[in-house]
Protein backbone atom coordinates (compact mmCIF):
# COMPACT_ATOMS: atom_id res chain seq x y z
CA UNK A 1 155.29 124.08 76.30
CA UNK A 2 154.86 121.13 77.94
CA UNK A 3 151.86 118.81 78.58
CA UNK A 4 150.27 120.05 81.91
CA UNK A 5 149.57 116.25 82.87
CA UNK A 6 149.52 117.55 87.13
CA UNK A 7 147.01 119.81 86.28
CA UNK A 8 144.75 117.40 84.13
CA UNK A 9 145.09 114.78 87.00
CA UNK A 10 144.24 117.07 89.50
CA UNK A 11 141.15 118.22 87.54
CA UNK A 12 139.96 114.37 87.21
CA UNK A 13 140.56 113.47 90.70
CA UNK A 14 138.09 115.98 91.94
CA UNK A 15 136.00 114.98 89.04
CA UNK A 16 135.96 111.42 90.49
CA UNK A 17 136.98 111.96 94.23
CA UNK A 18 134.10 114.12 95.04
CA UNK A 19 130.79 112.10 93.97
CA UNK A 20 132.89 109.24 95.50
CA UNK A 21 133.16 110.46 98.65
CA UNK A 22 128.93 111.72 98.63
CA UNK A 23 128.51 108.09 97.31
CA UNK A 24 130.33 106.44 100.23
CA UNK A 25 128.54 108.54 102.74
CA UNK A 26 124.90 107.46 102.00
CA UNK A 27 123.34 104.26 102.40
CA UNK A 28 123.24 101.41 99.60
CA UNK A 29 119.76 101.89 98.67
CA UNK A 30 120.19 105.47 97.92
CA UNK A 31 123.88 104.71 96.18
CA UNK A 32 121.78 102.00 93.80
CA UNK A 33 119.28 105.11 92.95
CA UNK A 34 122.11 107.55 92.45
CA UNK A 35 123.80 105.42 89.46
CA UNK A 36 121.01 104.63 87.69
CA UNK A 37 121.32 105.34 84.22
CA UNK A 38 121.12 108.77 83.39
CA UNK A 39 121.08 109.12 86.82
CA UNK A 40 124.81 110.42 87.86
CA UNK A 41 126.04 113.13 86.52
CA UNK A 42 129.49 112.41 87.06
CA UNK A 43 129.30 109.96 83.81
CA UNK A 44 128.33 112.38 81.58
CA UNK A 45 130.87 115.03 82.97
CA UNK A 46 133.71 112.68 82.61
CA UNK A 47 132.56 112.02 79.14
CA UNK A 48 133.06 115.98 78.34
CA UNK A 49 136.19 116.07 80.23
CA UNK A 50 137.91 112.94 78.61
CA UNK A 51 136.42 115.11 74.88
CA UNK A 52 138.12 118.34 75.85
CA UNK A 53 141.58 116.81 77.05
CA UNK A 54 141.23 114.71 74.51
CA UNK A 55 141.26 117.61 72.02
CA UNK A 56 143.69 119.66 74.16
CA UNK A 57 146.06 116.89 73.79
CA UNK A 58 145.77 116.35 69.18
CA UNK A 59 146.12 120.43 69.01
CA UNK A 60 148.79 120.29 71.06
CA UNK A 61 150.65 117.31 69.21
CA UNK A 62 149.66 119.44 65.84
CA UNK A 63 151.52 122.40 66.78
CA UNK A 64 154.27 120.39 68.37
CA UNK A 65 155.23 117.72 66.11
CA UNK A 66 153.49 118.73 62.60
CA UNK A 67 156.23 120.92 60.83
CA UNK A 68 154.04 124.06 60.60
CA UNK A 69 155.22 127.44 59.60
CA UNK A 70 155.54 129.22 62.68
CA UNK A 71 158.07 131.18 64.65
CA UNK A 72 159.03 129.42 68.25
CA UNK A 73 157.03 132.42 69.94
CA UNK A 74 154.18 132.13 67.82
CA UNK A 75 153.67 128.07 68.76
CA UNK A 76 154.38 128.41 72.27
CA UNK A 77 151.90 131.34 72.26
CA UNK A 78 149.47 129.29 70.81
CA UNK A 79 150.54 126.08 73.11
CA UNK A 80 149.65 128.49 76.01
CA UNK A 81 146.06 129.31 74.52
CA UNK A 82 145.22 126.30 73.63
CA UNK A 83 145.56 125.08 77.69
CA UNK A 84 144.34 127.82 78.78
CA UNK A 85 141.19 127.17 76.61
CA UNK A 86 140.88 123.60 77.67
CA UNK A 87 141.63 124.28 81.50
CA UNK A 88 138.46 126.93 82.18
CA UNK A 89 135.83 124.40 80.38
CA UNK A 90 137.84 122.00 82.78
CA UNK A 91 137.65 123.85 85.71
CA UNK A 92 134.07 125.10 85.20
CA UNK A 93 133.06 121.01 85.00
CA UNK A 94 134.62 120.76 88.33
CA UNK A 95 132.40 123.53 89.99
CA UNK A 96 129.30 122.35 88.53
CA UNK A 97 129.94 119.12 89.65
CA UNK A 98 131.05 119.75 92.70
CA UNK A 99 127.69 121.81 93.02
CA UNK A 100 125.14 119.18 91.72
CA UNK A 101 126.12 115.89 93.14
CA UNK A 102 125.54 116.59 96.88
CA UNK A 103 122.77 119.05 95.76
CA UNK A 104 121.60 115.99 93.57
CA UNK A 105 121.91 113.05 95.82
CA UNK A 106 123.49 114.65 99.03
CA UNK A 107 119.71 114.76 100.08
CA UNK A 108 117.52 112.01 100.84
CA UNK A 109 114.60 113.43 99.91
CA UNK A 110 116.37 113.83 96.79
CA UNK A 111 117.25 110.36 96.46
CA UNK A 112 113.41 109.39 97.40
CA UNK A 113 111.82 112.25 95.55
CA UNK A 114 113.57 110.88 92.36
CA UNK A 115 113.00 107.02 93.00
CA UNK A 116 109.23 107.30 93.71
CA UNK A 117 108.53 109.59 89.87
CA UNK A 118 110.90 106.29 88.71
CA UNK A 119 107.86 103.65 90.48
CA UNK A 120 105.11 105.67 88.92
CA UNK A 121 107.13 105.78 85.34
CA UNK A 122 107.22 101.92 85.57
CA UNK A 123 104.01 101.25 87.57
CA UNK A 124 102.09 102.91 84.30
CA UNK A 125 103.85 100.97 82.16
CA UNK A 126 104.16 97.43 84.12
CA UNK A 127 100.12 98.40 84.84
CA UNK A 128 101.50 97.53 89.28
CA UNK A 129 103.48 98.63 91.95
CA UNK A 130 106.81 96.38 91.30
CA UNK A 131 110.00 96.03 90.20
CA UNK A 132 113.65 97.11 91.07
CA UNK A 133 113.50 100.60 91.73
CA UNK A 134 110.51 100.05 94.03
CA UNK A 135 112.47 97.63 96.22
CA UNK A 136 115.66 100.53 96.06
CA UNK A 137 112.82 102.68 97.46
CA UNK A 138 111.41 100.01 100.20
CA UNK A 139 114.98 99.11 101.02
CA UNK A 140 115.62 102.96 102.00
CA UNK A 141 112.57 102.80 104.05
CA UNK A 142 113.69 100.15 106.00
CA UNK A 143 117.05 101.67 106.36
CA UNK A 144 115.77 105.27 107.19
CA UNK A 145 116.18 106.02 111.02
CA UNK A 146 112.30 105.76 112.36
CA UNK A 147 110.57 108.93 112.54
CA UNK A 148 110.54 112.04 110.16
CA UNK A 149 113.14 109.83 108.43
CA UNK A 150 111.19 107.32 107.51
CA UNK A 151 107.91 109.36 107.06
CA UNK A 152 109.26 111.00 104.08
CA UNK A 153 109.38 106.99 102.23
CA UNK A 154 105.85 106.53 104.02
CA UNK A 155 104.27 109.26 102.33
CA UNK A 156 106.40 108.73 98.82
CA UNK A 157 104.82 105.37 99.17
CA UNK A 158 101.20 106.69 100.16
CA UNK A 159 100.94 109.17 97.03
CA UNK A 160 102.22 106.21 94.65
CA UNK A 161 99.46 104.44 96.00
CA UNK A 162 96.70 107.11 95.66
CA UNK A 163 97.99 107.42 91.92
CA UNK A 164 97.42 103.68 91.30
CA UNK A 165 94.10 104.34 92.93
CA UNK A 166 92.40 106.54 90.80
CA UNK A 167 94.06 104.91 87.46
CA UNK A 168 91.38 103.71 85.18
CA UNK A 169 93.84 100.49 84.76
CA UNK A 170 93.49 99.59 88.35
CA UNK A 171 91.33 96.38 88.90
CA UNK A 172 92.31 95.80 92.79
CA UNK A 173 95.09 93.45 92.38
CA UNK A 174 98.39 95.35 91.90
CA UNK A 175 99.44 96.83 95.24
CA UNK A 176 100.64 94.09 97.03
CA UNK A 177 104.03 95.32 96.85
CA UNK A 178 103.57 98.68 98.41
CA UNK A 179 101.23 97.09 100.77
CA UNK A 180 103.54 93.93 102.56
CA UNK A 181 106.53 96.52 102.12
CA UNK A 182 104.57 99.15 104.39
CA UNK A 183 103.66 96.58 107.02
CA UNK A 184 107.35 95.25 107.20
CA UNK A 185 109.02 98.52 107.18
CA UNK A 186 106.99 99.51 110.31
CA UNK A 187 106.20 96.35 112.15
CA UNK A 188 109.55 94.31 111.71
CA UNK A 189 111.39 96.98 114.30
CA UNK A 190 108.99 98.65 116.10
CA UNK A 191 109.86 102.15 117.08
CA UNK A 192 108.07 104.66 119.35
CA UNK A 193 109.27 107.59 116.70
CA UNK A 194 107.16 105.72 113.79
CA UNK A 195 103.92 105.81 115.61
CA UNK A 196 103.01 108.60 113.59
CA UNK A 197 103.83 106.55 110.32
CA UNK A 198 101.23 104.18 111.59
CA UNK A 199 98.65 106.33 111.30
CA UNK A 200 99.83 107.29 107.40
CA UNK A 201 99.54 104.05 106.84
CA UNK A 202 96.08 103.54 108.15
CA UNK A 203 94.71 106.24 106.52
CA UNK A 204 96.21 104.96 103.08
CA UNK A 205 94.98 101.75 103.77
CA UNK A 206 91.68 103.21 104.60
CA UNK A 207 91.72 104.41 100.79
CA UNK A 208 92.06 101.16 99.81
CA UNK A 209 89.68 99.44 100.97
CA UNK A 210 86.84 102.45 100.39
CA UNK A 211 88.14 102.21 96.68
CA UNK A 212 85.28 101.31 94.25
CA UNK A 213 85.30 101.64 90.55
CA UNK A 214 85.93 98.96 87.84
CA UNK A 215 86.98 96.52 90.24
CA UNK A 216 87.74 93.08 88.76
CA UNK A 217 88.77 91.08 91.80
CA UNK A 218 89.03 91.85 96.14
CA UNK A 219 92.93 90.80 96.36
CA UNK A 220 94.23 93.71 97.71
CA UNK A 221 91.62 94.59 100.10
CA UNK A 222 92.45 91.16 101.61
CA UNK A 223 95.85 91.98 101.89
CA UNK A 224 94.73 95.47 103.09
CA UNK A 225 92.45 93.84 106.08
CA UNK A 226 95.33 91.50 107.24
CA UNK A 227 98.06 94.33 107.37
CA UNK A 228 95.53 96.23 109.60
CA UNK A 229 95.33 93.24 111.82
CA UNK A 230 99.07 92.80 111.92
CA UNK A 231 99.73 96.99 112.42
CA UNK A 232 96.71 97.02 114.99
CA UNK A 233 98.58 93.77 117.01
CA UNK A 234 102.14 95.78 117.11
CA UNK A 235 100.40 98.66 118.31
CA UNK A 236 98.98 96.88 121.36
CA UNK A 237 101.88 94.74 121.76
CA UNK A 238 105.19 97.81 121.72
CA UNK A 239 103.00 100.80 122.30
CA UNK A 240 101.57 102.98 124.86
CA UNK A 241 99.87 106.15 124.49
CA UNK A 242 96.94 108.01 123.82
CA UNK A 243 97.96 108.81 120.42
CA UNK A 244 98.46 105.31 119.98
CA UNK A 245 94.41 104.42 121.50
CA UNK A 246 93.34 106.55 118.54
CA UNK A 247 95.11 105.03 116.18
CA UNK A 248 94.28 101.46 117.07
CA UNK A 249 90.45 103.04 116.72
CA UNK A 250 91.34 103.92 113.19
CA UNK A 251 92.69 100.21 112.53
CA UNK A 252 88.94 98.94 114.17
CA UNK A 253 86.99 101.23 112.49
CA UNK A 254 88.56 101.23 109.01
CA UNK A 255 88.10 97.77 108.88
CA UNK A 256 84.22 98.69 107.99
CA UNK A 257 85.33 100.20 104.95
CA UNK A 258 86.02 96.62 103.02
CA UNK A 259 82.25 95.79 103.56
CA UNK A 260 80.89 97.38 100.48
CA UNK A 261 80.80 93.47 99.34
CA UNK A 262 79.10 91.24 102.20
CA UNK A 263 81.86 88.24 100.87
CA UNK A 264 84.62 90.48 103.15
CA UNK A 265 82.88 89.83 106.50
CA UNK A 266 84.38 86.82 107.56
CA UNK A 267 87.83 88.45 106.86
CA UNK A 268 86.97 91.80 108.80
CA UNK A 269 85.68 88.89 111.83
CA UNK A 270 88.98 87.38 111.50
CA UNK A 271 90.87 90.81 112.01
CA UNK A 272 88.73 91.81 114.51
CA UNK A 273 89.05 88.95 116.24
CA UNK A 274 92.64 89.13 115.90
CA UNK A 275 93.31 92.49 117.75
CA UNK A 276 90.67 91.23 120.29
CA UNK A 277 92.81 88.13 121.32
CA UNK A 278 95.75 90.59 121.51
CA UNK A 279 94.13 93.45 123.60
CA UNK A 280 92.92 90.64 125.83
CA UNK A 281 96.77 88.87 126.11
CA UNK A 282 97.93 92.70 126.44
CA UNK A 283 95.57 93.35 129.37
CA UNK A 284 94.17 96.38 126.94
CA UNK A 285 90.47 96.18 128.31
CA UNK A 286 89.37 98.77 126.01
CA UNK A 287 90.83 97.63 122.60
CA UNK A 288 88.76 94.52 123.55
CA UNK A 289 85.69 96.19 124.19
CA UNK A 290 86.08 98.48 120.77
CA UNK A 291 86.79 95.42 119.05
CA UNK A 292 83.30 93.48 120.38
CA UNK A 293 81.39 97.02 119.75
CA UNK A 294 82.38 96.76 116.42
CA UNK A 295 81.92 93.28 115.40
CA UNK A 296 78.22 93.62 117.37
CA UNK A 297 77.39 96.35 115.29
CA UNK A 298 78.85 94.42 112.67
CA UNK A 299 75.97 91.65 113.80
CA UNK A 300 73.39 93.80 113.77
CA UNK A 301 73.85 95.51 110.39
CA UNK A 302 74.48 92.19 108.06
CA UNK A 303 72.10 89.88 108.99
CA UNK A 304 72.55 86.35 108.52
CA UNK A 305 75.60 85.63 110.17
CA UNK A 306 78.21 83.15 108.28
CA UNK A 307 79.81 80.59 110.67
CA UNK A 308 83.39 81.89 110.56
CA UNK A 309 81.95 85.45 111.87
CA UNK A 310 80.16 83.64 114.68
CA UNK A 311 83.02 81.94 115.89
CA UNK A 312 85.42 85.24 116.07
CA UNK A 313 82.56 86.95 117.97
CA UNK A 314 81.87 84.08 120.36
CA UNK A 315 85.69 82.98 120.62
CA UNK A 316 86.57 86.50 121.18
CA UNK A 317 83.83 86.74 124.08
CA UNK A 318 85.12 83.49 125.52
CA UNK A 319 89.12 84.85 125.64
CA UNK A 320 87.89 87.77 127.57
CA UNK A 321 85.70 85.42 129.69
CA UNK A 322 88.52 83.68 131.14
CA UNK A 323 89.83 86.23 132.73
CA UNK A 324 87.32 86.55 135.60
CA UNK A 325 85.96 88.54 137.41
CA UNK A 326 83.89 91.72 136.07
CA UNK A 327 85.19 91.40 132.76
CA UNK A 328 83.21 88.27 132.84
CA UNK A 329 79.96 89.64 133.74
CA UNK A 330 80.52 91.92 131.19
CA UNK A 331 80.72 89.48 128.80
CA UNK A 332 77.55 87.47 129.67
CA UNK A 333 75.77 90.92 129.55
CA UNK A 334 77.59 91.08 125.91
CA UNK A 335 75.90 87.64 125.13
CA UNK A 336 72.73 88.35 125.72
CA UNK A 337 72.80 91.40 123.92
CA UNK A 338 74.39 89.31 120.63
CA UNK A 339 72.21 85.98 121.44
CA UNK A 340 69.29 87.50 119.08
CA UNK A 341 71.68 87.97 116.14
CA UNK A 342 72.41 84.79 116.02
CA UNK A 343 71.20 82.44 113.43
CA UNK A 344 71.02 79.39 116.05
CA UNK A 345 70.83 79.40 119.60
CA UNK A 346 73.33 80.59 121.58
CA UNK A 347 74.24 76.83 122.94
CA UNK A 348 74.69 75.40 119.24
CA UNK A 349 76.22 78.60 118.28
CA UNK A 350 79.12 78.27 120.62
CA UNK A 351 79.24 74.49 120.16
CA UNK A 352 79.48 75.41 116.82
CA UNK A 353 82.29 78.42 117.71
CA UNK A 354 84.31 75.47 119.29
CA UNK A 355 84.75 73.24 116.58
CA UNK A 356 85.85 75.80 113.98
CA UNK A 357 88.23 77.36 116.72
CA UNK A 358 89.80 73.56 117.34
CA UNK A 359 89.96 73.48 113.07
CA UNK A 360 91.71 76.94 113.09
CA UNK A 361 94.11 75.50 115.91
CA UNK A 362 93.27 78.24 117.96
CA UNK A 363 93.15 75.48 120.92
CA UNK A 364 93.15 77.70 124.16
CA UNK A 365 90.15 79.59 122.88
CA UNK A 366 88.44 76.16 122.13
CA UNK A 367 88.89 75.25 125.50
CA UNK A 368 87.93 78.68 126.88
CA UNK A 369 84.20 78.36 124.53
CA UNK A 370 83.80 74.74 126.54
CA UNK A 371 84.09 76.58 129.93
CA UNK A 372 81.64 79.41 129.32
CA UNK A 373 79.53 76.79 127.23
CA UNK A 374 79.30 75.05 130.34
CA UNK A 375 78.53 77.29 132.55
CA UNK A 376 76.00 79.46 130.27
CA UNK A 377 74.66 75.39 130.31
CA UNK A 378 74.28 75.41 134.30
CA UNK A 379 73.15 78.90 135.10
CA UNK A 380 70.30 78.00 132.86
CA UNK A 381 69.19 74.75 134.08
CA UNK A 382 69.23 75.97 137.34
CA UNK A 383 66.86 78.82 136.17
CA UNK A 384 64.67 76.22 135.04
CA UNK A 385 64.50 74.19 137.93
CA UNK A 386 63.53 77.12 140.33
């Protein structure tokens, strides 16, 4: 009998040919995580094939070529068995195969579901969120169509991060990963379907910065405050709904939650001033106002004021001075209401607002602060003089 080499081929092609084409029909991010070691299943089932042809092939050249005392019947009898024994192991390797490896990575919650237990293997041993298979799982984020797509990396991402949270090893500084590739993923391309995913991420972020414990340093609740800012700005800027009002709410009032250390006010000031100048370039009246409730409150609650908080609050209220018209009585109402949390008077404190606005290069609101400074100057002298 002769050596079925068609057969064998055949057998190997789909072997090969049919994780290929699964392979070639997802994106690169998920074709990194699929041939990971011990990943692929293909490797180890080409192994076992190569073993059983392998062994097919030396009982074959036994009977055929070692003189062996056998009738012609007899050996091809045994030629015959000894396929047929090789071909179902063969053809049962096929099936399975061609069973698991579009079960296995066909799927991209597959693909995510196995690459974020792969972050938390290495984020307990590397003690933070890092590495390569954490950028194969970012990468798929940012390749995921926006939407349910994407939510399913958004919320592989959010649980990593709740792990790391309530790990006795975490000391506040190892989420910096997870935390700029969150903010990129959803603010690079800004997409109507994601706005849910913005929330998500608030609410993780949230976590964050209410985290306590045996916290050695404040690093990632500064990077925490700053994404807020930046997901709060692309909110105003690409979005409009009401879904979206409540969400920029979140961003304004989470912001409160880095405060359990007086040290992060000037960095909540700066976010909140942030979104402010924003809402106010977006015409978004209300974000304004939510942001100036909040930083008044802010004011009232954690008494005395640094510098760098009084010049967000004042350079905010100048911005949305500018503008005119009732929006500037409102704001004159707003500085009154302010002027007693203040730890100089309102005059030196916006004189004082101006030059750390012209030092931040924030130049239009510098200018803005010298108008209302001198008007607030007039109005008042001419109160005097009647």
């Amino acid at each position: 009998m002769e050596i079925p080499f068609d057969g064998l081929l055949t057998l190997l092609i789909f072997l090969v040919g049919i994780p290929a084409i699964v392979l070639q029909l997802i994106s690169a991010a998920e074709r990194r995580a699929a041939v990971k070691k011990d990943g692929l299943d293909i490797r180890s089932s080409l192994t076992i094939a190569l073993s059983v042809i392998g062994s097919g092939l030396l009982l074959q050249f036994l009977i055929t070529f070692v003189p062996l005392d056998l009738a012609a019947e007899a050996k091809n009898l045994y030629q015959q068995l000894i396929w047929l024994i090789i071909f179902v192991p063969l053809i049962g390797l096929v099936l399975r195969v061609a069973k698991r490896i579009p079960e296995q990575y066909g799927r991209r919650e597959k693909i995510i579901e196995k690459l974020a237990k792969e972050v938390l293997a290495e984020t307990q041993k590397k003690g933070r969120v890092a590495g390569g298979v954490f950028i194969d799982l970012a990468n798929l984020g940012k390749q995921c169509d926006p939407g349910q797509e994407r939510e399913m990396v958004v919320t592989a991402l959010t649980e990593i991060i709740k792990v790391m949270l309530v790990s006795p090893a975490y000391k506040g500084d190892s989420l910096e990963a997870p935390i700029e590739e969150l903010v990129h993923m959803l603010a690079a391309n800004p997409e109507p379907r994601d706005l849910g995913n913005y929330g998500i991420a608030i609410k993780i972020f949230s976590e964050i910065l209410s985290a306590d414990g045996q916290l050695t340093t404040d690093d990632d609740k500064q990077r925490v405050v700053h994404a807020i800012s930046k997901l709060g700005r692309t909110l105003i800027i690409h979005f409009k709904s009401v879904e979206r009002d409540n969400i920029i709410l979140d961003c304004i009032d989470s912001l409160e939650f880095a405060l359990t250390k007086k040290a992060m006010l000037t960095e909540v000031s700066q976010a909140l001033f942030e979104i402010g100048i924003c809402a106010v370039e977006e015409h978004q009246d209300f974000m304004v106002v939510a942001a100036l409730d909040k930083m008044t409150s802010l004011a009232e609650n954690l008494p005395p004021l640094p510098p760098e908080f009084v010049a967000d609050l004042l350079g905010l209220l100048a911005h949305f001075w500018a503008r005119g018209g009732s929006r500037r009585d409102f704001v004159e109402t707003k500085l009154g209401e302010v002027e007693k949390f203040l730890p100089k008077s309102s005059i030196l404190s916006l004189e004082g607002a101006m030059i750390h606005c012209r030092q931040s290069m924030y130049f239009d609101v510098t200018d803005e602060l010298a108008d209302m400074t001198a008007v607030i100057k007039s109005k008042r002298t001419s109160r005097k003089k009647k």
